[in-house]
PDB file of N, CA and C in Angstrom:
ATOM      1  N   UNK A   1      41.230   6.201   0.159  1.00  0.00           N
ATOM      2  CA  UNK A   1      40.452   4.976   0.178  1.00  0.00           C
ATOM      3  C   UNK A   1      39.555   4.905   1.412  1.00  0.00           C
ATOM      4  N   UNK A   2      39.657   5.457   2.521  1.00  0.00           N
ATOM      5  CA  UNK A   2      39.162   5.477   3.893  1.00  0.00           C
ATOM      6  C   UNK A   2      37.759   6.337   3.109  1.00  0.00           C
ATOM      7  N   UNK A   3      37.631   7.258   2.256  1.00  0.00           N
ATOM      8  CA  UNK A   3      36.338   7.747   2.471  1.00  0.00           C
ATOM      9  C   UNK A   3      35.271   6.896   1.368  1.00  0.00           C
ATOM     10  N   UNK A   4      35.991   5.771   0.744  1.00  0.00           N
ATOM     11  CA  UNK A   4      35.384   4.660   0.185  1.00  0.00           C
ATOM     12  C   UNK A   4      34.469   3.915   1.184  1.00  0.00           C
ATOM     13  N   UNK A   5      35.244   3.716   2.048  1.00  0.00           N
ATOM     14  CA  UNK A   5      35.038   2.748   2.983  1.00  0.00           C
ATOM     15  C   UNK A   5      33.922   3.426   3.641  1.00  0.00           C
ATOM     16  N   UNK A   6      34.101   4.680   3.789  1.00  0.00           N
ATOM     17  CA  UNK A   6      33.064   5.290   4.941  1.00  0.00           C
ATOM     18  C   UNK A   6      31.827   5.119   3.987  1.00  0.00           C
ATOM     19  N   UNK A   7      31.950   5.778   2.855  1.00  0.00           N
ATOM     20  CA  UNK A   7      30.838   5.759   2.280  1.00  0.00           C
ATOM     21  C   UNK A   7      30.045   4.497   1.535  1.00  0.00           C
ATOM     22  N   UNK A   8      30.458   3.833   1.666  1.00  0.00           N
ATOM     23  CA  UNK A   8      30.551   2.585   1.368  1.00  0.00           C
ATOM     24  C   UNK A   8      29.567   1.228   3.021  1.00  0.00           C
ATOM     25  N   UNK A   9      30.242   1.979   3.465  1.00  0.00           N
ATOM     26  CA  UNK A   9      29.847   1.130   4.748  1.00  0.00           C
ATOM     27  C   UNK A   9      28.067   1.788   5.269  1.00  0.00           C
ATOM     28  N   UNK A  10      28.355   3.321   5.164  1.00  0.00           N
ATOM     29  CA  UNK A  10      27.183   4.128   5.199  1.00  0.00           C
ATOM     30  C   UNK A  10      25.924   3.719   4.328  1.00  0.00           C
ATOM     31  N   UNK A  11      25.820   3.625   2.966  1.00  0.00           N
ATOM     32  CA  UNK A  11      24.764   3.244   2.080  1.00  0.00           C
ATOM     33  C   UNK A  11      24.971   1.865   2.418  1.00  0.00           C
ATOM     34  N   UNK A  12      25.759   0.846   2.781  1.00  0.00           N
ATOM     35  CA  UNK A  12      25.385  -0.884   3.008  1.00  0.00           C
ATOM     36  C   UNK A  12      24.491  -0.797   4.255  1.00  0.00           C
ATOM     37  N   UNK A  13      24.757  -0.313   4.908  1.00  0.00           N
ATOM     38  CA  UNK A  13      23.968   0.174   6.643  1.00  0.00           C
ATOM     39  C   UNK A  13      22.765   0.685   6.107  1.00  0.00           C
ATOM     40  N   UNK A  14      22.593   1.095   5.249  1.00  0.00           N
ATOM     41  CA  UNK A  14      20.829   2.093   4.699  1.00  0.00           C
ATOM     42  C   UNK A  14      19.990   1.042   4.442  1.00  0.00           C
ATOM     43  N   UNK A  15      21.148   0.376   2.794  1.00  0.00           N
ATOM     44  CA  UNK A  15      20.377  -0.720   2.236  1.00  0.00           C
ATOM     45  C   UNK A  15      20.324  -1.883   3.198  1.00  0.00           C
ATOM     46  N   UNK A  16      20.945  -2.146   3.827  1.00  0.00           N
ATOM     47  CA  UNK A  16      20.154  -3.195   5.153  1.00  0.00           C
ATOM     48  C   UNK A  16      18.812  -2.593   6.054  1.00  0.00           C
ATOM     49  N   UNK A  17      19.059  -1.545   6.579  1.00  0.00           N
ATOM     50  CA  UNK A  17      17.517  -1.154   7.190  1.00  0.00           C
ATOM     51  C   UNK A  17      16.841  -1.130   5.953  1.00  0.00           C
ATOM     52  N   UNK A  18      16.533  -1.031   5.073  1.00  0.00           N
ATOM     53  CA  UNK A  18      15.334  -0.821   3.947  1.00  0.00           C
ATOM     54  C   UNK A  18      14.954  -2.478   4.042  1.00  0.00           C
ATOM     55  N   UNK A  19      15.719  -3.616   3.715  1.00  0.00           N
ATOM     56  CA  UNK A  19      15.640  -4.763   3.610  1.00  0.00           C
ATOM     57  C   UNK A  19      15.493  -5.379   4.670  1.00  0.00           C
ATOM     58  N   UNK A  20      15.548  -4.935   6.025  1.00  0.00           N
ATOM     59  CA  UNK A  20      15.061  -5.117   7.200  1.00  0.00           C
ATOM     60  C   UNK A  20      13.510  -4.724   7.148  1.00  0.00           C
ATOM     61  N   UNK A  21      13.283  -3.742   6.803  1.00  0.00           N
ATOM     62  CA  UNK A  21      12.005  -3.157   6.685  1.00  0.00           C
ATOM     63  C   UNK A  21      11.032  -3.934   5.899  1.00  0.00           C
ATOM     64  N   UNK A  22      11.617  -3.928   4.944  1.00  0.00           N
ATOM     65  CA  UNK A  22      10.956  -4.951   3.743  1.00  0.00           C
ATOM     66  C   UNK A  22      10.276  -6.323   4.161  1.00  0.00           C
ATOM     67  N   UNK A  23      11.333  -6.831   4.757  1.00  0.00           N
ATOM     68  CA  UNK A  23      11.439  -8.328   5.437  1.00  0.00           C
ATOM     69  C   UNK A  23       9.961  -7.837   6.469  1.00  0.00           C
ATOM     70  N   UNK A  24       9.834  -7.075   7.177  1.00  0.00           N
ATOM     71  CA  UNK A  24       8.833  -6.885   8.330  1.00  0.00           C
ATOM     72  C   UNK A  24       7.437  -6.447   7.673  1.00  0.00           C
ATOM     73  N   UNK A  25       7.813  -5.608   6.185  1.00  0.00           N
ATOM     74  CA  UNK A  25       6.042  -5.823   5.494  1.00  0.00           C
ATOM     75  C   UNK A  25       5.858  -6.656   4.724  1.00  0.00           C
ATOM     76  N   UNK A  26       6.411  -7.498   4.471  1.00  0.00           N
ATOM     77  CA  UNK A  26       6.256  -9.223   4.277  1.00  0.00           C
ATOM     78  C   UNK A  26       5.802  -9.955   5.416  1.00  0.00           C
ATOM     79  N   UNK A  27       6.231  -9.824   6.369  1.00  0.00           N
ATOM     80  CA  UNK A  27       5.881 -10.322   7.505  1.00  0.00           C
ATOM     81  C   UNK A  27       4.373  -9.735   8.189  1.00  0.00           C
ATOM     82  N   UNK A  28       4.351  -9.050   7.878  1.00  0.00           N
ATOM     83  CA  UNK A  28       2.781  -8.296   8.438  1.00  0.00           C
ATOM     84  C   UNK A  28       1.784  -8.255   6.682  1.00  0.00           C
ATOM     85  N   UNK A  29       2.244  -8.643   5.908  1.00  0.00           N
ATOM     86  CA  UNK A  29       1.526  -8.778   5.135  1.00  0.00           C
ATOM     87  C   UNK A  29       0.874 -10.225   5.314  1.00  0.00           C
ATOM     88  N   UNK A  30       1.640 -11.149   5.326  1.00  0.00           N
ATOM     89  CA  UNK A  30       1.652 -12.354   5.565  1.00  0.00           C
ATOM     90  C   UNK A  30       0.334 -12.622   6.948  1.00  0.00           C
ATOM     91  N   UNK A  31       0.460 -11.709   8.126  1.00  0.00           N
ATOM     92  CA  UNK A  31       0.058 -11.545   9.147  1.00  0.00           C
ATOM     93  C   UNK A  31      -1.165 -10.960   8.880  1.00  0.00           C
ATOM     94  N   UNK A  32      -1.463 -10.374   8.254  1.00  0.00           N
ATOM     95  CA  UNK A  32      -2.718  -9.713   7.731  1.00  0.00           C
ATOM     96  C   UNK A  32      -3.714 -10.808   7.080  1.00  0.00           C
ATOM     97  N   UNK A  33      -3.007 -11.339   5.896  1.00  0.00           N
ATOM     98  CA  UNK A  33      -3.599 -12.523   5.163  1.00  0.00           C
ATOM     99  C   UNK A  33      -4.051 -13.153   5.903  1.00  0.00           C
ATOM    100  N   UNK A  34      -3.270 -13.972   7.270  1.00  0.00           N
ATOM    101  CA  UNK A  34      -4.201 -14.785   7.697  1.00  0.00           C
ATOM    102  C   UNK A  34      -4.981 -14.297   8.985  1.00  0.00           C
ATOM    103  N   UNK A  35      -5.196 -13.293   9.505  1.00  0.00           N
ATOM    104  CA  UNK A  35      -6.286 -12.323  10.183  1.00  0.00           C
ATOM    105  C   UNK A  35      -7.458 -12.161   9.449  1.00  0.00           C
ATOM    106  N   UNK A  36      -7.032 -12.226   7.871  1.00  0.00           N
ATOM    107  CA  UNK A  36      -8.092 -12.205   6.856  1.00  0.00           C
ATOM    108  C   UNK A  36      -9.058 -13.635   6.559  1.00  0.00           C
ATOM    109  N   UNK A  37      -7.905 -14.121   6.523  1.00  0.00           N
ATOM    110  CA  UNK A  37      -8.836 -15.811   6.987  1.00  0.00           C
ATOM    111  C   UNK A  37      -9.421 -15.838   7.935  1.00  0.00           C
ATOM    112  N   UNK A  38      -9.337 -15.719   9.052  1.00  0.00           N
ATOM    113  CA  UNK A  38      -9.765 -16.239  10.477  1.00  0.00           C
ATOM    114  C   UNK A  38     -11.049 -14.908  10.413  1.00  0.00           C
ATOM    115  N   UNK A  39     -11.376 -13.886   9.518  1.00  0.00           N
ATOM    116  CA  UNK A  39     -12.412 -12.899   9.550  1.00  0.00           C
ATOM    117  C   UNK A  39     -13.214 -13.361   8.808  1.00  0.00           C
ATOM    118  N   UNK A  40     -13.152 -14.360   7.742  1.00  0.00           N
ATOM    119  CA  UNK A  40     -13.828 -14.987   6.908  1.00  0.00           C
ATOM    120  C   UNK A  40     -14.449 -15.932   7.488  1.00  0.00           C
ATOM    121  N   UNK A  41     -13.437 -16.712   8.197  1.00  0.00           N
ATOM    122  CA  UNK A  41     -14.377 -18.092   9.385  1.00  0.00           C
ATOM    123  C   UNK A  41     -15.296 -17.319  10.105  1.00  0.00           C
ATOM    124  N   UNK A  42     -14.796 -16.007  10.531  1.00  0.00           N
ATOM    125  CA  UNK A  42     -15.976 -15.941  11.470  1.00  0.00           C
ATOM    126  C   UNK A  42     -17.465 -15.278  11.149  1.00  0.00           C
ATOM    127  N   UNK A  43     -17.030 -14.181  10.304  1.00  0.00           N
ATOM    128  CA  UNK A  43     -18.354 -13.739   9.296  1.00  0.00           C
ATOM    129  C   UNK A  43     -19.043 -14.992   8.844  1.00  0.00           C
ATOM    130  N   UNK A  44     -18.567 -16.294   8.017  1.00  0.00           N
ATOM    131  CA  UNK A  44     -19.737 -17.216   7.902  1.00  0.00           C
ATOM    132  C   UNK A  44     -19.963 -17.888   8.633  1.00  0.00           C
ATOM    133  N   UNK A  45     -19.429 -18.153   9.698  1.00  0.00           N
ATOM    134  CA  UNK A  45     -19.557 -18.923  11.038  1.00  0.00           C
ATOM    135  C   UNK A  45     -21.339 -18.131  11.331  1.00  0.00           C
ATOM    136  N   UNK A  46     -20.751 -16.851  11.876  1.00  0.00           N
ATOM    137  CA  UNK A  46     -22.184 -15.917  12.270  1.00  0.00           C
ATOM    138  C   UNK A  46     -22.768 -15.644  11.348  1.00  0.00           C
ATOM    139  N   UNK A  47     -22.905 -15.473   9.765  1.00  0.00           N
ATOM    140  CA  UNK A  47     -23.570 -15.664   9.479  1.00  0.00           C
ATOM    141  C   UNK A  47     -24.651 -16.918   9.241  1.00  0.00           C
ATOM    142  N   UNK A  48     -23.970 -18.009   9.665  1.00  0.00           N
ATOM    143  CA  UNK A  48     -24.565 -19.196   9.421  1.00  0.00           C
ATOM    144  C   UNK A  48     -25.477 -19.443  10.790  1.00  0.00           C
ATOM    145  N   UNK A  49     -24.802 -18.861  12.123  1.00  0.00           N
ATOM    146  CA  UNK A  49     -25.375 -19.511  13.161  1.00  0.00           C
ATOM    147  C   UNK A  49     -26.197 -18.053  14.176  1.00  0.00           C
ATOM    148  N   UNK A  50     -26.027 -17.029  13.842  1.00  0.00           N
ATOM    149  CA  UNK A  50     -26.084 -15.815  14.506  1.00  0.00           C
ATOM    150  C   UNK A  50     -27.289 -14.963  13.473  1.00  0.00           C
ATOM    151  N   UNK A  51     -27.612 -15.679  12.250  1.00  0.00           N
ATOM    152  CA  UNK A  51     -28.415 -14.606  11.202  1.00  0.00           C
ATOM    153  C   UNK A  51     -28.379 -13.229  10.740  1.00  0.00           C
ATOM    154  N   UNK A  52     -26.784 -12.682  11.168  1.00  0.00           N
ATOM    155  CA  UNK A  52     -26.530 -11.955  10.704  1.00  0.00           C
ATOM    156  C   UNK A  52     -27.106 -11.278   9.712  1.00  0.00           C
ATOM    157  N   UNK A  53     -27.490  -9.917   9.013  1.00  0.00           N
ATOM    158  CA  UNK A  53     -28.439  -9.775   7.888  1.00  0.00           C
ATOM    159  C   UNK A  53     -27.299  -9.555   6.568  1.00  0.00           C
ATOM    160  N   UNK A  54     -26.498 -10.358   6.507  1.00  0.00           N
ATOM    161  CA  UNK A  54     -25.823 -10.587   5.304  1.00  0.00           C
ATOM    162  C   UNK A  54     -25.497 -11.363   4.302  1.00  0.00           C
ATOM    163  N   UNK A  55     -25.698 -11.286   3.243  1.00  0.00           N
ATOM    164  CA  UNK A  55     -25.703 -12.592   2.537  1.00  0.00           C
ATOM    165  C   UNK A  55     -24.477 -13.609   2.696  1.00  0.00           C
ATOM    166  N   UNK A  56     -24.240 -14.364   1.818  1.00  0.00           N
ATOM    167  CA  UNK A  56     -23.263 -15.352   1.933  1.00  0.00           C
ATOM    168  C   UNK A  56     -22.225 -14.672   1.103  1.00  0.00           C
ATOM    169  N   UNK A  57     -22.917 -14.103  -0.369  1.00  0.00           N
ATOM    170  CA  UNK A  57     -22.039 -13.369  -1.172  1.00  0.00           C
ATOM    171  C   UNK A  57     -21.493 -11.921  -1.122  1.00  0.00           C
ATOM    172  N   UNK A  58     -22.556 -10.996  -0.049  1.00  0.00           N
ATOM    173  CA  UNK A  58     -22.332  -9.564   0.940  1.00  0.00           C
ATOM    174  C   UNK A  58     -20.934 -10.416   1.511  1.00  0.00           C
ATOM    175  N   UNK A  59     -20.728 -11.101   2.500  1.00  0.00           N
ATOM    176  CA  UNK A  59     -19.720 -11.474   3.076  1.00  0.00           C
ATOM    177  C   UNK A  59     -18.644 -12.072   2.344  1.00  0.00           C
ATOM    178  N   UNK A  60     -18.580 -12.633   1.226  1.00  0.00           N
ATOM    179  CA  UNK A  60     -17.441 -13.253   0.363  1.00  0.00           C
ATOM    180  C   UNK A  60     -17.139 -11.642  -0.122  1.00  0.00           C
ATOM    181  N   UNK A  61     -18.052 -10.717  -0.391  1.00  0.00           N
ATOM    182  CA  UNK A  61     -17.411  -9.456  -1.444  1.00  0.00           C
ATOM    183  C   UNK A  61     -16.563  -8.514  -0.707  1.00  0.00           C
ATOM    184  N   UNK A  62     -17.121  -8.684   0.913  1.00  0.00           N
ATOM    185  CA  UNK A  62     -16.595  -7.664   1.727  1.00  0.00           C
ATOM    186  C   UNK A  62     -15.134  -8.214   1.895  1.00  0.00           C
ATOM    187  N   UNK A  63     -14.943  -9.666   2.367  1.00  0.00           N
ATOM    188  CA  UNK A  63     -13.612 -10.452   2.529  1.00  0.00           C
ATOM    189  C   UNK A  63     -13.006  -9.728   1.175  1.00  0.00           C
ATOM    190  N   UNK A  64     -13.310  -9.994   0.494  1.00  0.00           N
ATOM    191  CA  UNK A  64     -12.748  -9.635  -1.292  1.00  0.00           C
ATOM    192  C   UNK A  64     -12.413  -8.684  -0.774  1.00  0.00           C
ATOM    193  N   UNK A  65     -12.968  -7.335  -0.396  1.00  0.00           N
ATOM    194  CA  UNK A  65     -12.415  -6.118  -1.233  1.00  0.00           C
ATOM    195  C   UNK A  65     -11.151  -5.756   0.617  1.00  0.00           C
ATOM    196  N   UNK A  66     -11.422  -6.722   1.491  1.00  0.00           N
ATOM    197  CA  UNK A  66     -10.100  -6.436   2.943  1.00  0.00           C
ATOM    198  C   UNK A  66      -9.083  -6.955   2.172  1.00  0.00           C
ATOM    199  N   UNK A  67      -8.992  -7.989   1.042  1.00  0.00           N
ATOM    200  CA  UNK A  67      -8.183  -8.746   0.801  1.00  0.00           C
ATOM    201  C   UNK A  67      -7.134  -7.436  -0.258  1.00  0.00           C
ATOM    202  N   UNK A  68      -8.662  -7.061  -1.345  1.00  0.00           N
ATOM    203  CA  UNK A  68      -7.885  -6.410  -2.584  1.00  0.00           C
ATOM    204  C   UNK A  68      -7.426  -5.075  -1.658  1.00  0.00           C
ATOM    205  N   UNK A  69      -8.051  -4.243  -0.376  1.00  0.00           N
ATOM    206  CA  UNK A  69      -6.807  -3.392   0.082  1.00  0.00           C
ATOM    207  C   UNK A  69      -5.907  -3.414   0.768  1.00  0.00           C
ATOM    208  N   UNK A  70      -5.684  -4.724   1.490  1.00  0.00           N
ATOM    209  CA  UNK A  70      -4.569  -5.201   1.876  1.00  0.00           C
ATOM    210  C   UNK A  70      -3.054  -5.555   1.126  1.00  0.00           C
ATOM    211  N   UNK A  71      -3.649  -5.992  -0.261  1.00  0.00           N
ATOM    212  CA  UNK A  71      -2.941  -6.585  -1.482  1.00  0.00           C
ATOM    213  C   UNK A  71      -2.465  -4.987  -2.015  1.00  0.00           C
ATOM    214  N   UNK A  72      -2.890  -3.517  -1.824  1.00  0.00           N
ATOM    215  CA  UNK A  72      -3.160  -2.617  -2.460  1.00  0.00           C
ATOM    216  C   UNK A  72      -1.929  -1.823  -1.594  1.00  0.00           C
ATOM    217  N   UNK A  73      -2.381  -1.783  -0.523  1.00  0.00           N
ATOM    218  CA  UNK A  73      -1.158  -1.811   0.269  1.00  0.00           C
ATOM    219  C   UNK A  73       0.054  -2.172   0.858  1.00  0.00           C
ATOM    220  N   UNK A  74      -0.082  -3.315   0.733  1.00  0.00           N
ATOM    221  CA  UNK A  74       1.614  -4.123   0.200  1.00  0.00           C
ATOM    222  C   UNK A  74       1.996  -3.573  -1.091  1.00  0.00           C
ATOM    223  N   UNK A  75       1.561  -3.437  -2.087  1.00  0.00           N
ATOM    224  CA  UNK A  75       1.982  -3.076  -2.844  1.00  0.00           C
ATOM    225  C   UNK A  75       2.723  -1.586  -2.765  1.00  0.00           C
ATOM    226  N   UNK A  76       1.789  -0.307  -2.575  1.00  0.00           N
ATOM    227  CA  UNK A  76       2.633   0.303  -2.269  1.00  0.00           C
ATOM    228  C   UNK A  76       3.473   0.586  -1.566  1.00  0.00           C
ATOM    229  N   UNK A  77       3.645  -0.024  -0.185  1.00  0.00           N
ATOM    230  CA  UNK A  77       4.567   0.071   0.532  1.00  0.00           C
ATOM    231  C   UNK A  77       6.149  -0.381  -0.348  1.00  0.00           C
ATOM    232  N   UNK A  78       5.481  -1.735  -1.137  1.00  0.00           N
ATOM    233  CA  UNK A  78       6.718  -2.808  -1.213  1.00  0.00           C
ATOM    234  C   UNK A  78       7.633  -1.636  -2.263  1.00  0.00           C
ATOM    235  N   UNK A  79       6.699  -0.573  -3.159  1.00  0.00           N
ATOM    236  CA  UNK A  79       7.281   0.256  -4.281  1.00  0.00           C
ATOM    237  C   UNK A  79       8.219   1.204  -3.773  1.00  0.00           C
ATOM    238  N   UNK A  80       7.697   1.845  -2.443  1.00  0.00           N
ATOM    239  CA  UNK A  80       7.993   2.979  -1.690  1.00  0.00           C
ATOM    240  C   UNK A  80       9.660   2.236  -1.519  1.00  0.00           C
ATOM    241  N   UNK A  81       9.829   1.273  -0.816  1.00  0.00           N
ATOM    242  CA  UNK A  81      10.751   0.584  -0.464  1.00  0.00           C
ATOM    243  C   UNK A  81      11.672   0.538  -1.524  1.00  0.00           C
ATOM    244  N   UNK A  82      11.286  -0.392  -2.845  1.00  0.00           N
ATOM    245  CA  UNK A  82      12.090  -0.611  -4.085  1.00  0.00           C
ATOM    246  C   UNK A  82      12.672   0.680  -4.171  1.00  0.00           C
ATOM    247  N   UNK A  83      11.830   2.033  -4.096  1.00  0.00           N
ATOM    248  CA  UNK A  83      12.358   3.359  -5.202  1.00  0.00           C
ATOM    249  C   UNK A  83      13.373   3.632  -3.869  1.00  0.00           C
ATOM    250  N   UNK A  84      13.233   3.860  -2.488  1.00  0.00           N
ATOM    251  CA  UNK A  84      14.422   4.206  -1.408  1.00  0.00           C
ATOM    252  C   UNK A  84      15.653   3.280  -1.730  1.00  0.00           C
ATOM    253  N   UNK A  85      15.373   1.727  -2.015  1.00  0.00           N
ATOM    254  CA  UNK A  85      17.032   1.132  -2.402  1.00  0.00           C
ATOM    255  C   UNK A  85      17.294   1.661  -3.280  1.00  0.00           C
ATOM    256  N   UNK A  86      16.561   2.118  -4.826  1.00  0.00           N
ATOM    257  CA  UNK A  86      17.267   2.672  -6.059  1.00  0.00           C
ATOM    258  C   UNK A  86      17.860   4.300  -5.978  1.00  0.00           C
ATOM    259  N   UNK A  87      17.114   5.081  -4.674  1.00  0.00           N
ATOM    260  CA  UNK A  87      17.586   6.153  -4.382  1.00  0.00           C
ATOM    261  C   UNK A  87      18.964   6.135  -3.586  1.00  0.00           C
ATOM    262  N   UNK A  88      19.215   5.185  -2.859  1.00  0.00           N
ATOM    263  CA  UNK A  88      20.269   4.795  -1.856  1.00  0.00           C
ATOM    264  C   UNK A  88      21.508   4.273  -2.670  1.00  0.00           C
ATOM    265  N   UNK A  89      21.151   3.543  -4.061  1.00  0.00           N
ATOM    266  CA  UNK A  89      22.034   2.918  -4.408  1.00  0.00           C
ATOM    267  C   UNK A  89      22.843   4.347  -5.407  1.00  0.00           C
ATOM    268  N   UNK A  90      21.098   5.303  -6.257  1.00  0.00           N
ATOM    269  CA  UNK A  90      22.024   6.190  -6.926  1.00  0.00           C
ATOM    270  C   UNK A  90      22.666   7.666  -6.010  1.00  0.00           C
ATOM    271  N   UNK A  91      22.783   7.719  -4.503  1.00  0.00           N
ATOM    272  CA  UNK A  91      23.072   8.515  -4.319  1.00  0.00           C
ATOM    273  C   UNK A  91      24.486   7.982  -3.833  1.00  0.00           C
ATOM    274  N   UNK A  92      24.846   6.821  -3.802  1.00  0.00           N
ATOM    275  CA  UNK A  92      25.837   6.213  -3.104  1.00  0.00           C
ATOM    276  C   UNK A  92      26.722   6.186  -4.691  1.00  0.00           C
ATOM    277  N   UNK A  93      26.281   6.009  -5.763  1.00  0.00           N
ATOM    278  CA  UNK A  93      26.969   6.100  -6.829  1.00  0.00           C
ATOM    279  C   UNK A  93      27.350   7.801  -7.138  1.00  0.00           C
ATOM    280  N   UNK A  94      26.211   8.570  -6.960  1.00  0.00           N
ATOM    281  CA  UNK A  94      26.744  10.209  -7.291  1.00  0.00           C
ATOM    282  C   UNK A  94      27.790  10.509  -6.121  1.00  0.00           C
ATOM    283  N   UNK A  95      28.248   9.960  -5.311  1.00  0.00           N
ATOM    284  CA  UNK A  95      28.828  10.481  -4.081  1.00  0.00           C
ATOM    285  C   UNK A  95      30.717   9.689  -4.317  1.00  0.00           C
ATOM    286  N   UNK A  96      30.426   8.643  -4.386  1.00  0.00           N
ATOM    287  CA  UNK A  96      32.239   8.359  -5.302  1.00  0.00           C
ATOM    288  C   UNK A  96      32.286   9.021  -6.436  1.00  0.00           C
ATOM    289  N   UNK A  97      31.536   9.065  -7.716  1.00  0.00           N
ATOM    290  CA  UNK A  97      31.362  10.194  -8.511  1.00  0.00           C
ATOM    291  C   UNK A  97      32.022  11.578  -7.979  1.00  0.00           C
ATOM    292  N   UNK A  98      31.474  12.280  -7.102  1.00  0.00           N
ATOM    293  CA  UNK A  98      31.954  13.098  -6.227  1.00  0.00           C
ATOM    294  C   UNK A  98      33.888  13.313  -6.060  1.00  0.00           C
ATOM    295  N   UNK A  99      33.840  11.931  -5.174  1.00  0.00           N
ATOM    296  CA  UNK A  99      35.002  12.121  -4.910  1.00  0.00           C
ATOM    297  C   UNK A  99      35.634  11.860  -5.870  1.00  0.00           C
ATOM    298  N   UNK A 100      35.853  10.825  -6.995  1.00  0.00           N
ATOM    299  CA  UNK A 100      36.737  11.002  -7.885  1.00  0.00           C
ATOM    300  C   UNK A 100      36.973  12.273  -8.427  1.00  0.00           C
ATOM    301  N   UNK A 101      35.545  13.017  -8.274  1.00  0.00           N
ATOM    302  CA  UNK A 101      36.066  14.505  -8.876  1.00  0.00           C
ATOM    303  C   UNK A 101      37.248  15.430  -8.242  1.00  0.00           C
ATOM    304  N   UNK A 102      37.120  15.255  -6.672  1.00  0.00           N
ATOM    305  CA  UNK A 102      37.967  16.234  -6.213  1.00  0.00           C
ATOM    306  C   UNK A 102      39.678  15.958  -6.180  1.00  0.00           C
TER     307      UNK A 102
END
């Protein structure tokens, strides 16, 4: 039963750093979003007061597309993450598997 425990305690310790991790690109995603706002105030800010040579809609498309690879990249990160818990969870299952064998 002790190598239950070990192994057991080992993959709970994994799947917490992954969900630690997780928790922190939520958190910088979140952190991004609104860096993304405050880039939007300021592009029409200067464009409004500085004449920037960009349109109103050049600057809404550019915000758009920081937004759609920001959104592009949470995403894969958040997948990368999902498939390491489902790898963690099935290697922690092939491994009592294991031992019941011996």
């Amino acid at each position: 039963m002790v190598v239950f425990d070990e192994l057991y305690d080992a993959h709970r310790a994994r799947l917490a750093t992954l969900e630690t991790e997780e928790d922190q690109l939520k958190e910088k995603y979140r952190n991004r979003l609104n860096d993304l706002d405050d880039w939007k105030y300021e592009i029409l800010k200067l464009y409004g007061k500085e004449g920037i040579p960009i349109s109103n809609s050049e600057a809404l498309k550019y915000i758009e597309q920081l937004c759609d690879e920001t959104e592009r990249i949470y995403r894969n990160n958040q997948q990368i993450i999902v498939e390491a818990k489902e790898k963690e969870i099935q290697s922690f299952k092939n491994q009592i598997d294991e031992e019941r064998g011996r």
